[in-house]
Each structure stands twice: as structure tokens, then as C-alpha cells.
C-alpha atoms as a PDB file:
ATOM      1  CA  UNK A   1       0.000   0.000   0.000  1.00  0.00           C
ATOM      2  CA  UNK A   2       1.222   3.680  -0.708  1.00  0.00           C
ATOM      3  CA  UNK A   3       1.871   6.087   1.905  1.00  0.00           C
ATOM      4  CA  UNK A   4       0.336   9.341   1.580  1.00  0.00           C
ATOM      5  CA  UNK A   5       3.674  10.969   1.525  1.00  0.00           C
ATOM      6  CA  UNK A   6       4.458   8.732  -1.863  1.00  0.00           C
ATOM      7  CA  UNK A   7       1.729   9.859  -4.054  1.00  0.00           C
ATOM      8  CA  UNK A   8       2.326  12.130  -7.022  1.00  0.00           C
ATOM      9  CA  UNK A   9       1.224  15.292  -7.164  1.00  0.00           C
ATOM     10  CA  UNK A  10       2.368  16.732 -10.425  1.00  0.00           C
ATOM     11  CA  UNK A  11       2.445  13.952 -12.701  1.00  0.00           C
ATOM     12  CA  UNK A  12       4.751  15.902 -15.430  1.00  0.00           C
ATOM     13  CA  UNK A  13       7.381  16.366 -13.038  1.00  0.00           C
ATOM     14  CA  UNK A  14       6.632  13.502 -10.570  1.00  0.00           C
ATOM     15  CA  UNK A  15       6.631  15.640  -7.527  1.00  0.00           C
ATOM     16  CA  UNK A  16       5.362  13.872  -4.629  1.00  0.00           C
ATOM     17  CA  UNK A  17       3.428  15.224  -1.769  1.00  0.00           C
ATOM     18  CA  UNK A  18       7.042  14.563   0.537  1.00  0.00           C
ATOM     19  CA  UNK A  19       8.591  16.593  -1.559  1.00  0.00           C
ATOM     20  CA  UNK A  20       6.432  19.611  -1.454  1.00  0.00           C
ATOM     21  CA  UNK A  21       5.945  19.249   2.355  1.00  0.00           C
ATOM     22  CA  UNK A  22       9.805  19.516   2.709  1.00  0.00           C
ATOM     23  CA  UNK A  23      10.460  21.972   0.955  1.00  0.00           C
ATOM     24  CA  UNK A  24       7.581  24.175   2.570  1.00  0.00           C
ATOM     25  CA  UNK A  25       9.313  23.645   5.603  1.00  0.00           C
ATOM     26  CA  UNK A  26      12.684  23.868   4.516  1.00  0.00           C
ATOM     27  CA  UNK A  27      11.925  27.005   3.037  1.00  0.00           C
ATOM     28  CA  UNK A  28       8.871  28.407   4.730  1.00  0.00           C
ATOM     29  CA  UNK A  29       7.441  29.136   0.693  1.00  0.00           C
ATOM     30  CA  UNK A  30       4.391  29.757  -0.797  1.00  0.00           C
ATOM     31  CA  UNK A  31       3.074  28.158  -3.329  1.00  0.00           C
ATOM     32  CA  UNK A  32       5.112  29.789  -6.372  1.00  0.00           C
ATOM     33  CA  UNK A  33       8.263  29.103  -4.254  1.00  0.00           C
ATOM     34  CA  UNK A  34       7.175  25.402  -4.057  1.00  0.00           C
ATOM     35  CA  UNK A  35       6.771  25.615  -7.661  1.00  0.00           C
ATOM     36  CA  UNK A  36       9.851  27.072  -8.751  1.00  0.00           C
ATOM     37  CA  UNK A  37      11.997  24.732  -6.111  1.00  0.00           C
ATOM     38  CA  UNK A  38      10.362  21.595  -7.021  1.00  0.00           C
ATOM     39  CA  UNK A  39       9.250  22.206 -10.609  1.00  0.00           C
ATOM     40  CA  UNK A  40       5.319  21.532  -9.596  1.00  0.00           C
ATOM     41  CA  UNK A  41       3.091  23.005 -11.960  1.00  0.00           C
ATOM     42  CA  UNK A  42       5.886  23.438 -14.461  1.00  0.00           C
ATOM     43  CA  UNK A  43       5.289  20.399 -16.801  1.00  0.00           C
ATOM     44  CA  UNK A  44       3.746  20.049 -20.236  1.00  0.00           C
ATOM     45  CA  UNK A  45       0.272  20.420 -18.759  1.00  0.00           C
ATOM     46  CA  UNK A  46       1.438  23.891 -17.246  1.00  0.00           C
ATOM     47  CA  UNK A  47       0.086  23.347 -13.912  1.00  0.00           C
ATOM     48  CA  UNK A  48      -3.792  22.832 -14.892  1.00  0.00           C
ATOM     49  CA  UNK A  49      -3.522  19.444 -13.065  1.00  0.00           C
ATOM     50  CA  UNK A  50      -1.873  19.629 -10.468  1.00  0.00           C
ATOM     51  CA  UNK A  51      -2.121  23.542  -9.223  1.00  0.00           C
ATOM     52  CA  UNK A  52      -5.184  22.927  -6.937  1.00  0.00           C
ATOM     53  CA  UNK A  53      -3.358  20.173  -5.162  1.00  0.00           C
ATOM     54  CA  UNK A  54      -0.016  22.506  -4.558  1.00  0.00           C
ATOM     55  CA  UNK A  55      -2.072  25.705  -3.146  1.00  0.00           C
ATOM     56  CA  UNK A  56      -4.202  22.953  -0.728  1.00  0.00           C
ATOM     57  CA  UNK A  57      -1.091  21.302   0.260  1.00  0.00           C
ATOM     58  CA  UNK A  58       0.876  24.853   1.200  1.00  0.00           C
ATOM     59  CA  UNK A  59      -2.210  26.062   3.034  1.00  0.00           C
ATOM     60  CA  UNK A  60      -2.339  23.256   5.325  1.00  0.00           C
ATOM     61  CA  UNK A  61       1.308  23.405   5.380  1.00  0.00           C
ATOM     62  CA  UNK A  62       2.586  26.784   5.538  1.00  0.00           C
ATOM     63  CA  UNK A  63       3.231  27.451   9.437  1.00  0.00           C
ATOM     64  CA  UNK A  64       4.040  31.409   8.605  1.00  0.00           C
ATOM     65  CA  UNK A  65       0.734  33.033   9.117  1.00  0.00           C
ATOM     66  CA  UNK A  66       1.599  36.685   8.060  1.00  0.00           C
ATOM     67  CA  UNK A  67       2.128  35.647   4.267  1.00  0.00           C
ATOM     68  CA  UNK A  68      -0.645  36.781   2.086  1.00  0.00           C
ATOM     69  CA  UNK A  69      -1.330  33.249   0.345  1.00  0.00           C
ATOM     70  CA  UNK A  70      -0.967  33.509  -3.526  1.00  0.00           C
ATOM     71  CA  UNK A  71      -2.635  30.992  -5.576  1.00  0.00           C
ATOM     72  CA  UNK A  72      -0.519  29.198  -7.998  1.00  0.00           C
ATOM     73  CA  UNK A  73      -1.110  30.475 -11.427  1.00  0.00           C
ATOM     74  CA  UNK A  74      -0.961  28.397 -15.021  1.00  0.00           C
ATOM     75  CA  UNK A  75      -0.250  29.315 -18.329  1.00  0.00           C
ATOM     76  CA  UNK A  76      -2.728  28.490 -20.834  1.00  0.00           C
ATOM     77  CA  UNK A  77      -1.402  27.851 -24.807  1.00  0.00           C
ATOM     78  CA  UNK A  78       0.175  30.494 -26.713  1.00  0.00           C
ATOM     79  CA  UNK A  79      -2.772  30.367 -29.603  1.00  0.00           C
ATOM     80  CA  UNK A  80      -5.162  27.721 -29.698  1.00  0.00           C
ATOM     81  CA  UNK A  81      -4.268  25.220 -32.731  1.00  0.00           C
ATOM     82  CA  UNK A  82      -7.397  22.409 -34.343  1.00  0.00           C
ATOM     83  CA  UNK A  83      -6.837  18.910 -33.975  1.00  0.00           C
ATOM     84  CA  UNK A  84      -6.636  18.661 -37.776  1.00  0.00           C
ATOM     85  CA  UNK A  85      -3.368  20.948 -38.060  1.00  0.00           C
ATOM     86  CA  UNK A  86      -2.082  18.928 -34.679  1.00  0.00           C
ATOM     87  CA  UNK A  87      -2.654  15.805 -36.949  1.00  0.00           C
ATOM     88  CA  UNK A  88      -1.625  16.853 -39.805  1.00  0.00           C
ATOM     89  CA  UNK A  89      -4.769  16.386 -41.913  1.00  0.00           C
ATOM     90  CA  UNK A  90      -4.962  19.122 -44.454  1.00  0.00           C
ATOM     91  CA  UNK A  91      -8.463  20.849 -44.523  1.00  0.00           C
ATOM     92  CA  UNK A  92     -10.364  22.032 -47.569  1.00  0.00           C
END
């Protein structure tokens, strides 16, 4: 059976929920720190999986109560594209 502490958080990267905890203590971070130390959020997907998990995870975490919280952001494509063009189908 899989510990909590085991399970993957940001599949792209494989960041596990250890990893995130550490480092939140390590570094007393918010969740862009997090993502910039472990690379959470920073994978092919750009964060739209995994970012809900990494702001829950450094609120129950984060033992620095002054610090404004800031949501993890994502980036969403640079200009949408059709599946044809992605599969190389040529429209008429």
C-alpha cells in the first residue's frame, strides 16, 4: 500500500506530496516558491492538473501566518491550434 507521503502530485514532473511538504518547511514558501523549487506546476500540462493540489497542500502546510497566500497560477497555450493541423490532416 502507498503512503500518503508517496503519491504524485504533479504527474509531469513527478513531484510527490514529501517533496512539497519539505520543501515548505525547509523554506517556509508559498506556493510559487514550491513551484519554482520543485518544478510543480511546471510540466507540459502547465500546472492545470496539479495547481489545486499545490495551493491545498501549502495552506495546510505553511506554518508562517503573516504571508498573504498567492494561488498558484498556469499558463494556458500560446494560440489555440485544431486537432486537424495537430494531426496533420490538411483541410479544404
Amino acid at each position: 500500500m502507498m503512503k500518503q507521503q508517496e503519491i504524485v502530485v504533479c504527474r509531469c514532473e513527478e513531484v510527490t506530496v514529501e517533496q512539497i511538504v519539505k520543501t515548505i518547511k525547509e523554506h517556509s514558501c508559498l506556493a510559487r516558491e514550491v513551484k519554482l523549487r520543485t518544478r510543480a506546476g511546471m510540466g507540459y500540462c502547465g500546472g492545470r492538473t496539479c495547481r489545486c493540489l499545490v495551493d491545498r497542500i501549502v495552506e495546510q502546510f505553511q506554518t508562517n501566518q503573516d504571508v498573504h497566500t498567492v494561488p498558484l497560477g498556469y499558463q494556458p497555450p500560446v494560440r489555440p491550434i485544431s486537432f486537424a493541423n495537430l494531426g496533420g490532416v490538411k483541410s479544404e
